[in-house]
Protein backbone atom coordinates (compact mmCIF):
# COMPACT_ATOMS: atom_id res chain seq x y z
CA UNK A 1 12.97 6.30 -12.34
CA UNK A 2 15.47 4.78 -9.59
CA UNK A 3 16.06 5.19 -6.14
CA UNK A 4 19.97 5.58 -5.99
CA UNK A 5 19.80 4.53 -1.91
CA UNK A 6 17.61 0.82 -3.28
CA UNK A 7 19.32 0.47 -6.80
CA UNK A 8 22.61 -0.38 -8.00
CA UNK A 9 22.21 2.47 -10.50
CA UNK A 10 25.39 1.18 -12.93
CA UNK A 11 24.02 -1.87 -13.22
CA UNK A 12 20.21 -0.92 -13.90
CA UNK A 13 21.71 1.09 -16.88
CA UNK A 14 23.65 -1.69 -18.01
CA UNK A 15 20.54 -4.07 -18.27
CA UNK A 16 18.21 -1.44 -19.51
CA UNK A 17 20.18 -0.20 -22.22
CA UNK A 18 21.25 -4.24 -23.73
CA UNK A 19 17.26 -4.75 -23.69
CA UNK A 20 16.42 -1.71 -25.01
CA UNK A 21 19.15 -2.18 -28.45
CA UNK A 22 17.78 -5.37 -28.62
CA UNK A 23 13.96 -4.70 -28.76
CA UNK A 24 14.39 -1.84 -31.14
CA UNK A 25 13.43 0.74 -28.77
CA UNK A 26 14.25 4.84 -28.88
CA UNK A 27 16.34 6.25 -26.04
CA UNK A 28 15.88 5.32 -22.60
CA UNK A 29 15.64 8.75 -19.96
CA UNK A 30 17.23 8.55 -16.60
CA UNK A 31 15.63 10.13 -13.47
CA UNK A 32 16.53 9.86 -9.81
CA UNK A 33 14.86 10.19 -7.01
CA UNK A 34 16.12 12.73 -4.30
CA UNK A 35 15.61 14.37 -0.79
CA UNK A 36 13.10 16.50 -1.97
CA UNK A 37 11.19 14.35 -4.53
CA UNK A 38 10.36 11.17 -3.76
CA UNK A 39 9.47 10.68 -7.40
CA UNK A 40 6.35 12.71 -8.58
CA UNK A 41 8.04 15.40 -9.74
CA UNK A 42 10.98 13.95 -12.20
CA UNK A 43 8.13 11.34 -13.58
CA UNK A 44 5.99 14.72 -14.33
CA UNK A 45 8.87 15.43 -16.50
CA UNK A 46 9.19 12.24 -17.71
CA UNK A 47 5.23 12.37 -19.02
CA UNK A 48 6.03 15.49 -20.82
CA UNK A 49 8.75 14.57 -22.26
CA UNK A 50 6.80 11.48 -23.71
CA UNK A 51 7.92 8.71 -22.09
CA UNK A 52 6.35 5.39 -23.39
CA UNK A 53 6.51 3.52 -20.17
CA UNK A 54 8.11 4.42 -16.91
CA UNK A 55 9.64 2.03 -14.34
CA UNK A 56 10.09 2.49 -10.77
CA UNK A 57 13.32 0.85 -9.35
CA UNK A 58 13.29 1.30 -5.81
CA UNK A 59 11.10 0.63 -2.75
CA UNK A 60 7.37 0.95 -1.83
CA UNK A 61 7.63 4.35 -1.24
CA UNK A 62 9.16 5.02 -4.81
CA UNK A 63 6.63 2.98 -6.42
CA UNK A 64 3.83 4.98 -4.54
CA UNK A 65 5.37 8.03 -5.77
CA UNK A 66 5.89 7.38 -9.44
CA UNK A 67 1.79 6.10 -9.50
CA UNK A 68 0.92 9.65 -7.98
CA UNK A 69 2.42 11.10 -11.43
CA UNK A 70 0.94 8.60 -13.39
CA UNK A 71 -2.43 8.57 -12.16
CA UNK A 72 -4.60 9.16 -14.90
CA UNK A 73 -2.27 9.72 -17.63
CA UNK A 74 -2.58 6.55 -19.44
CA UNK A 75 1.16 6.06 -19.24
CA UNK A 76 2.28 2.46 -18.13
CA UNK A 77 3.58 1.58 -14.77
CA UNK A 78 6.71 -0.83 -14.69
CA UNK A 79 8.31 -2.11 -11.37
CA UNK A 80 11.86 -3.12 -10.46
CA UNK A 81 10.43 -4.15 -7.25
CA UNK A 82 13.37 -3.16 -5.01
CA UNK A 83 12.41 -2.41 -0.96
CA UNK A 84 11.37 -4.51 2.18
CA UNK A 85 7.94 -5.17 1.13
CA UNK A 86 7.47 -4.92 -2.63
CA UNK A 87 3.66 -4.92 -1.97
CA UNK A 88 1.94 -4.09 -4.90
CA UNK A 89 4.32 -6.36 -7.13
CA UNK A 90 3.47 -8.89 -4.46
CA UNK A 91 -0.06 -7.96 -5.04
CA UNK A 92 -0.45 -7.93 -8.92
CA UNK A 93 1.56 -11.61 -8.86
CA UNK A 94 4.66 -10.03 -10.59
CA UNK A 95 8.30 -11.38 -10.35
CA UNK A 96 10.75 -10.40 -7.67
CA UNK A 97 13.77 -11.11 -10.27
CA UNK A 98 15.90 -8.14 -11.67
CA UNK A 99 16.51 -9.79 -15.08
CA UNK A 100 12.66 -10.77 -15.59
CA UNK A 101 11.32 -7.60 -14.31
CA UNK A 102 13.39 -5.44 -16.62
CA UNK A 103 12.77 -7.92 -19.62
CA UNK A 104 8.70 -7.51 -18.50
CA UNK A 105 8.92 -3.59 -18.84
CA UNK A 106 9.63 -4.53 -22.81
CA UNK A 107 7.10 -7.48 -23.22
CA UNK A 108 4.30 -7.26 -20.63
CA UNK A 109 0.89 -5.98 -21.39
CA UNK A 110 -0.52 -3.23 -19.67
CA UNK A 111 -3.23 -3.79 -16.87
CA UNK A 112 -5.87 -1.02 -15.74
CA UNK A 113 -6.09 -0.86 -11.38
CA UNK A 114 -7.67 1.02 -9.12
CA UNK A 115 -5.65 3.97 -6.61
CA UNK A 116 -6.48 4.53 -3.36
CA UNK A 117 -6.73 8.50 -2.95
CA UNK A 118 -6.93 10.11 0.49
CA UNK A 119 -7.15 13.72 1.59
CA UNK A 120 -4.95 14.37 5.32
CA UNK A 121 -5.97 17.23 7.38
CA UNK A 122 -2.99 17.91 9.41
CA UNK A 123 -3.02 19.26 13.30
CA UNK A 124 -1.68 22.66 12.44
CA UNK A 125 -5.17 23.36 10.63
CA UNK A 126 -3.57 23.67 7.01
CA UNK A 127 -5.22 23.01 3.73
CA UNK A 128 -5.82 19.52 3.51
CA UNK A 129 -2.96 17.21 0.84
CA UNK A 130 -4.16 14.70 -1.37
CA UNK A 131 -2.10 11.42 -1.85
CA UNK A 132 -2.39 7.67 -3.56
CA UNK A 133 -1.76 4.55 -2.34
CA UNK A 134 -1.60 1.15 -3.80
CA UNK A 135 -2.26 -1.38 -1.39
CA UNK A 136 -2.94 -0.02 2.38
CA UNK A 137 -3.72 3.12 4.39
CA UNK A 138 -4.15 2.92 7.79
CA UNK A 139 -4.15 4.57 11.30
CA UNK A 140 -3.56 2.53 14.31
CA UNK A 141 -1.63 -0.01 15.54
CA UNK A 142 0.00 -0.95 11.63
CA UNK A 143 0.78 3.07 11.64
CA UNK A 144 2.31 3.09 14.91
CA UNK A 145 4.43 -0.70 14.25
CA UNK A 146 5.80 1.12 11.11
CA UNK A 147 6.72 4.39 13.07
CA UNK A 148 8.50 2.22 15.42
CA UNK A 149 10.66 0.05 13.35
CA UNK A 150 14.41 0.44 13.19
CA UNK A 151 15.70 1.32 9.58
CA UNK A 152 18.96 -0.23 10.19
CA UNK A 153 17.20 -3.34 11.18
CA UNK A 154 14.78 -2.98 8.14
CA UNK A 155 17.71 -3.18 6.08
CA UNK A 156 19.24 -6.32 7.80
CA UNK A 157 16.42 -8.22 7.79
CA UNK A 158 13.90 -6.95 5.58
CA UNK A 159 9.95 -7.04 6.30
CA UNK A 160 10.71 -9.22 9.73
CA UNK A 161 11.50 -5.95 11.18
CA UNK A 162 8.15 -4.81 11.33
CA UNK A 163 7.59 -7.75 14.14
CA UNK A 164 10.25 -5.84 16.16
CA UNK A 165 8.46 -2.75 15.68
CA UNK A 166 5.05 -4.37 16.44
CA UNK A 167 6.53 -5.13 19.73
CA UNK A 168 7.85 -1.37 20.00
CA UNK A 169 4.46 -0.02 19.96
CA UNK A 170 2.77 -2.42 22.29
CA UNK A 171 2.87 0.24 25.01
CA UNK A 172 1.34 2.78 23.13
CA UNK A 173 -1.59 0.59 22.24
CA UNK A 174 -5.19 2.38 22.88
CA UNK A 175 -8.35 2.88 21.43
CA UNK A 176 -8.90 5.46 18.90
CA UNK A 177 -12.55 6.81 18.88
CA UNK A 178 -13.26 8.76 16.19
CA UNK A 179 -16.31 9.70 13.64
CA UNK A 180 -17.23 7.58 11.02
CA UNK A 181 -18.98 8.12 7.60
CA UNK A 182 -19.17 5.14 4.85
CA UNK A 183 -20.35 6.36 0.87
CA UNK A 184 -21.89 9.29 2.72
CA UNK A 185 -24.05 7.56 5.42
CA UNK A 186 -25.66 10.21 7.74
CA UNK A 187 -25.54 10.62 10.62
CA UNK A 188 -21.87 10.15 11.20
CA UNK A 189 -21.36 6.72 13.74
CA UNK A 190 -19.22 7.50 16.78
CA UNK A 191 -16.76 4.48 17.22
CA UNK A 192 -13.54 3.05 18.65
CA UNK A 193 -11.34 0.89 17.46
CA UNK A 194 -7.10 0.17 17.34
CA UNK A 195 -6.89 0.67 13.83
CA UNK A 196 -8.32 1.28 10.47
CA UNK A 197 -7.31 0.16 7.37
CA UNK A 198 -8.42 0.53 3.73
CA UNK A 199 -7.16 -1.34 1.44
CA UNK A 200 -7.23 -1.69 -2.57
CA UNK A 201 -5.38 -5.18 -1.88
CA UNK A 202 -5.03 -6.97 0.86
CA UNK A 203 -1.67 -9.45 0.75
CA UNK A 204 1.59 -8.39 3.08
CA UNK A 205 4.63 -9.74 3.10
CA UNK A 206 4.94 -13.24 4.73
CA UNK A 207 1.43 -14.53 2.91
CA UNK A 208 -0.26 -12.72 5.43
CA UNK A 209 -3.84 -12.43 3.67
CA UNK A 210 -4.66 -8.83 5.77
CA UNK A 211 -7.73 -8.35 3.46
CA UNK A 212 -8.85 -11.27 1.21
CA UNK A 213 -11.79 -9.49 -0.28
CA UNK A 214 -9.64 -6.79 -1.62
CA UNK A 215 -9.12 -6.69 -5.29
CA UNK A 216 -6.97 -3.75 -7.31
CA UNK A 217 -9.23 -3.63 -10.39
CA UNK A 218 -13.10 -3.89 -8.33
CA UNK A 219 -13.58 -0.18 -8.00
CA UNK A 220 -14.22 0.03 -4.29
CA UNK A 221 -11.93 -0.08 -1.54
CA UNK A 222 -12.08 -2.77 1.37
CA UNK A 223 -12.21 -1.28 4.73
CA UNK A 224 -11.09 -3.23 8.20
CA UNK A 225 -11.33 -2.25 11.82
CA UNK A 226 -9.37 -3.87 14.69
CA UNK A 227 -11.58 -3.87 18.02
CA UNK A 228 -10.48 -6.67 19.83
CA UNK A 229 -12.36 -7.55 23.17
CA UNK A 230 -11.56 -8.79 26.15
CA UNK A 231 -8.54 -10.37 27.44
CA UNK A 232 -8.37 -12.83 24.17
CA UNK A 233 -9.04 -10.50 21.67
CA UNK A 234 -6.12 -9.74 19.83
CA UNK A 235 -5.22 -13.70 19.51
CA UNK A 236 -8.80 -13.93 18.23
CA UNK A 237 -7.61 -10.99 15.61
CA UNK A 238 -4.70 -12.69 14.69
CA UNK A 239 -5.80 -16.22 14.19
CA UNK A 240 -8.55 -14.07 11.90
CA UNK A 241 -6.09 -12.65 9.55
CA UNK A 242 -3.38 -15.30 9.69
CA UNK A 243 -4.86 -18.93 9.82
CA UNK A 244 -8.88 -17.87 8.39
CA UNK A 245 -7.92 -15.51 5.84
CA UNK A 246 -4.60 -16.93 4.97
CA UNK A 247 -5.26 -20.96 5.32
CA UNK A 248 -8.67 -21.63 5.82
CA UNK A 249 -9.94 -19.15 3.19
CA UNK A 250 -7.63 -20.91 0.28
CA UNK A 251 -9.74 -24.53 -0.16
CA UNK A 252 -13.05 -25.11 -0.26
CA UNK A 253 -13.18 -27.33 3.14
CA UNK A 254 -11.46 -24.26 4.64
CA UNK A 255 -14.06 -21.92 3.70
CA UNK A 256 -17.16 -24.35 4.77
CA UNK A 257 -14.88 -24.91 8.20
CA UNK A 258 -14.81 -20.75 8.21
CA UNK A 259 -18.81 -20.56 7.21
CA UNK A 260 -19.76 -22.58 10.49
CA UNK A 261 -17.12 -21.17 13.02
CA UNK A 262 -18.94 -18.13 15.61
CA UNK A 263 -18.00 -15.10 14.00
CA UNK A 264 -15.36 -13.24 14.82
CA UNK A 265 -15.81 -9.67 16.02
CA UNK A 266 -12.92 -8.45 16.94
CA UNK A 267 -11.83 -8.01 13.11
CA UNK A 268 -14.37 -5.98 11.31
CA UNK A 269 -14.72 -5.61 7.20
CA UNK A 270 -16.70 -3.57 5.03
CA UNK A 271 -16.86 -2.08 1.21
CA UNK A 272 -17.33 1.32 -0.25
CA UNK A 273 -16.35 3.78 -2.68
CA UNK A 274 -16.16 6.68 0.20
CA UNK A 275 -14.74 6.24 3.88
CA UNK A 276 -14.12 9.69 5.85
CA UNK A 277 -12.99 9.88 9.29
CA UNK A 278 -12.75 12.82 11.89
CA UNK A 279 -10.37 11.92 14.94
CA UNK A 280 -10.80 12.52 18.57
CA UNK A 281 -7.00 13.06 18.67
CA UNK A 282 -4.05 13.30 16.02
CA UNK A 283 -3.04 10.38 14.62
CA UNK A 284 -0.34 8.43 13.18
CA UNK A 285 -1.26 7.22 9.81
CA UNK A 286 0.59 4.87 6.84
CA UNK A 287 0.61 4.85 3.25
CA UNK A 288 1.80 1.61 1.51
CA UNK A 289 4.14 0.82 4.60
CA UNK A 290 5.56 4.31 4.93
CA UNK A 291 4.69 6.39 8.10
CA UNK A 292 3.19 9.51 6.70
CA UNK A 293 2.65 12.10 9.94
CA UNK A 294 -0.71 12.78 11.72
CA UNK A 295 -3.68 13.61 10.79
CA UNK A 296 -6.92 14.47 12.21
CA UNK A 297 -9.08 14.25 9.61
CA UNK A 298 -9.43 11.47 6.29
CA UNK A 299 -11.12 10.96 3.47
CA UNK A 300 -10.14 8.25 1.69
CA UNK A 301 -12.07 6.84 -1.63
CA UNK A 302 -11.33 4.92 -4.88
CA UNK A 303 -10.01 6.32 -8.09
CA UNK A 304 -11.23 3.62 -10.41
CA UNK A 305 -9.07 2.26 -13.58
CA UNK A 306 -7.31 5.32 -12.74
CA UNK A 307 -3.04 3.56 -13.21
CA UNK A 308 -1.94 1.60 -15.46
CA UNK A 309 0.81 -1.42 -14.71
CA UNK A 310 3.10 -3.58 -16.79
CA UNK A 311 2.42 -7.17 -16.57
């Protein structure tokens, strides 16, 4: 499964096909993605026509769409990690190479993971969609940083456009109240906060450790709530997820350093199985770094064991 806009199609084929004669394998089937199918449908038809494995070549967003197929199937997972972000290759540890990825799709073993599902209630009052993701979901100032990044830049620079569009949505920067409901907890909490995330695992590009709890195979999803206060909050936030969670957290002096340091409330975690939210307003929201419209109502939980992945 490639994306013709990420991949250099000719020589993906070229690669796959000298791999394939050489391990012995039966014929290799070609889909693309297009305008209207980000993937889900051709890997469908890939599953039913029996497809052993199935790789995604392309971005995050191609990945994300290939899993949605695969979910539950049994069917294996490769990636020809390909985009600006690469997050859940950068996640699961895997290489970044175009040789060694393609020779992994033949020789890796097969690892179970967790998806993130969530159900989006759209403004116009329609049925409500379901949708996986991989590594992140979010509302909030991540949603609204990845509505406002340029693509052209994106492509120039890769993930270091995102700072550009962090900067881009400074203005638009509120609180969001909303309801709140963990694994079913009544009665609903009334909160605010600048974003919400949850997260099946928790690196970004750069090292940043958004989420270090997070884990793809645990069978809960980690949750995390921006509310910084007061005039320092946000540097408070980011020293949180960038020098604690991403230094600090790493060695053992770190962590004892972390265990005696005031706590730090502007950054907020939690676990569950079950997180649904009901918004004051519509919302921008993200999947796996791709903006994704706005809702007004989520419910996002854990699919356990539910994809597998070549490793």
């Amino acid at each position: 499964m490639l994306n013709p806009i990420k991949v250099d199609a000719v020589k993906l084929r070229a690669a796959v096909e000298r791999r394939t004669s050489e391990a012995g394998w039966g014929e290799t089937l070609w889909y693309e993605t297009t305008t209207t199918d980000a993937g889900q449908l051709v890997t469908s038809e890939a599953v039913r026509a029996g497809a052993a494995v199935v790789m995604a070549a392309g971005g995050d967003g191609t990945v994300r769409a290939v899993a949605e197929a695969l979910r539950g199937t049994g069917v294996p997972l490769a990636l020809l990690p390909s985009g600006t972000g690469n997050l859940l290759a950068r996640n699961l540890d895997l290489t970044m190479d175009f040789d060694e990825a393609i020779t992994l799709m033949f020789t890796g073993y097969d690892r179970s993971i967790d998806l993130g599902l969530i159900d989006i209630l759209r403004p116009d009052g329609g049925a409500a969609s379901t949708h996986v993701f991989l590594v992140i979901a979010g509302l909030g100032i991540d949603a609204k940083m990845i509505a406002n990044t340029n693509s052209k830049l994106k492509k120039a620079v890769g993930w270091l456009a995102y700072v550009d569009g962090g900067i881009r949505a400074l203005p638009e920067l509120r609180s969001i109240r909303m309801q709140v409901s963990i694994d079913g907890e009544e009665p609903w909490r009334s909160v605010s906060s600048h974003s919400v995330m949850a997260g099946n695992c928790g690196l970004l590009p750069g090292g940043i450790l958004l989420i270090p709890e997070a884990k793809p195979d645990d069978g809960v999803l980690d949750f995390m709530a921006l509310r910084p206060q007061g005039p320092f909050g946000w540097i408070r936030a980011w020293n949180k997820v960038t020098i604690e969670n991403g230094v600090l957290a790493k060695s053992a002096a770190g962590r004892r350093l972390i265990d005696i340091s005031p706590e730090v409330k502007d950054v907020i975690y939690a676990q569950g199985t079950d997180l649904r939210l009901l918004l004051e307003e519509p919302q921008e929201i993200q999947l796996d770094g791709d903006e994704f419209g706005a809702a007004t109502s989520l419910h996002i939980r854990v699919d356990p064991g539910a994809l597998r992945v070549r490793v």
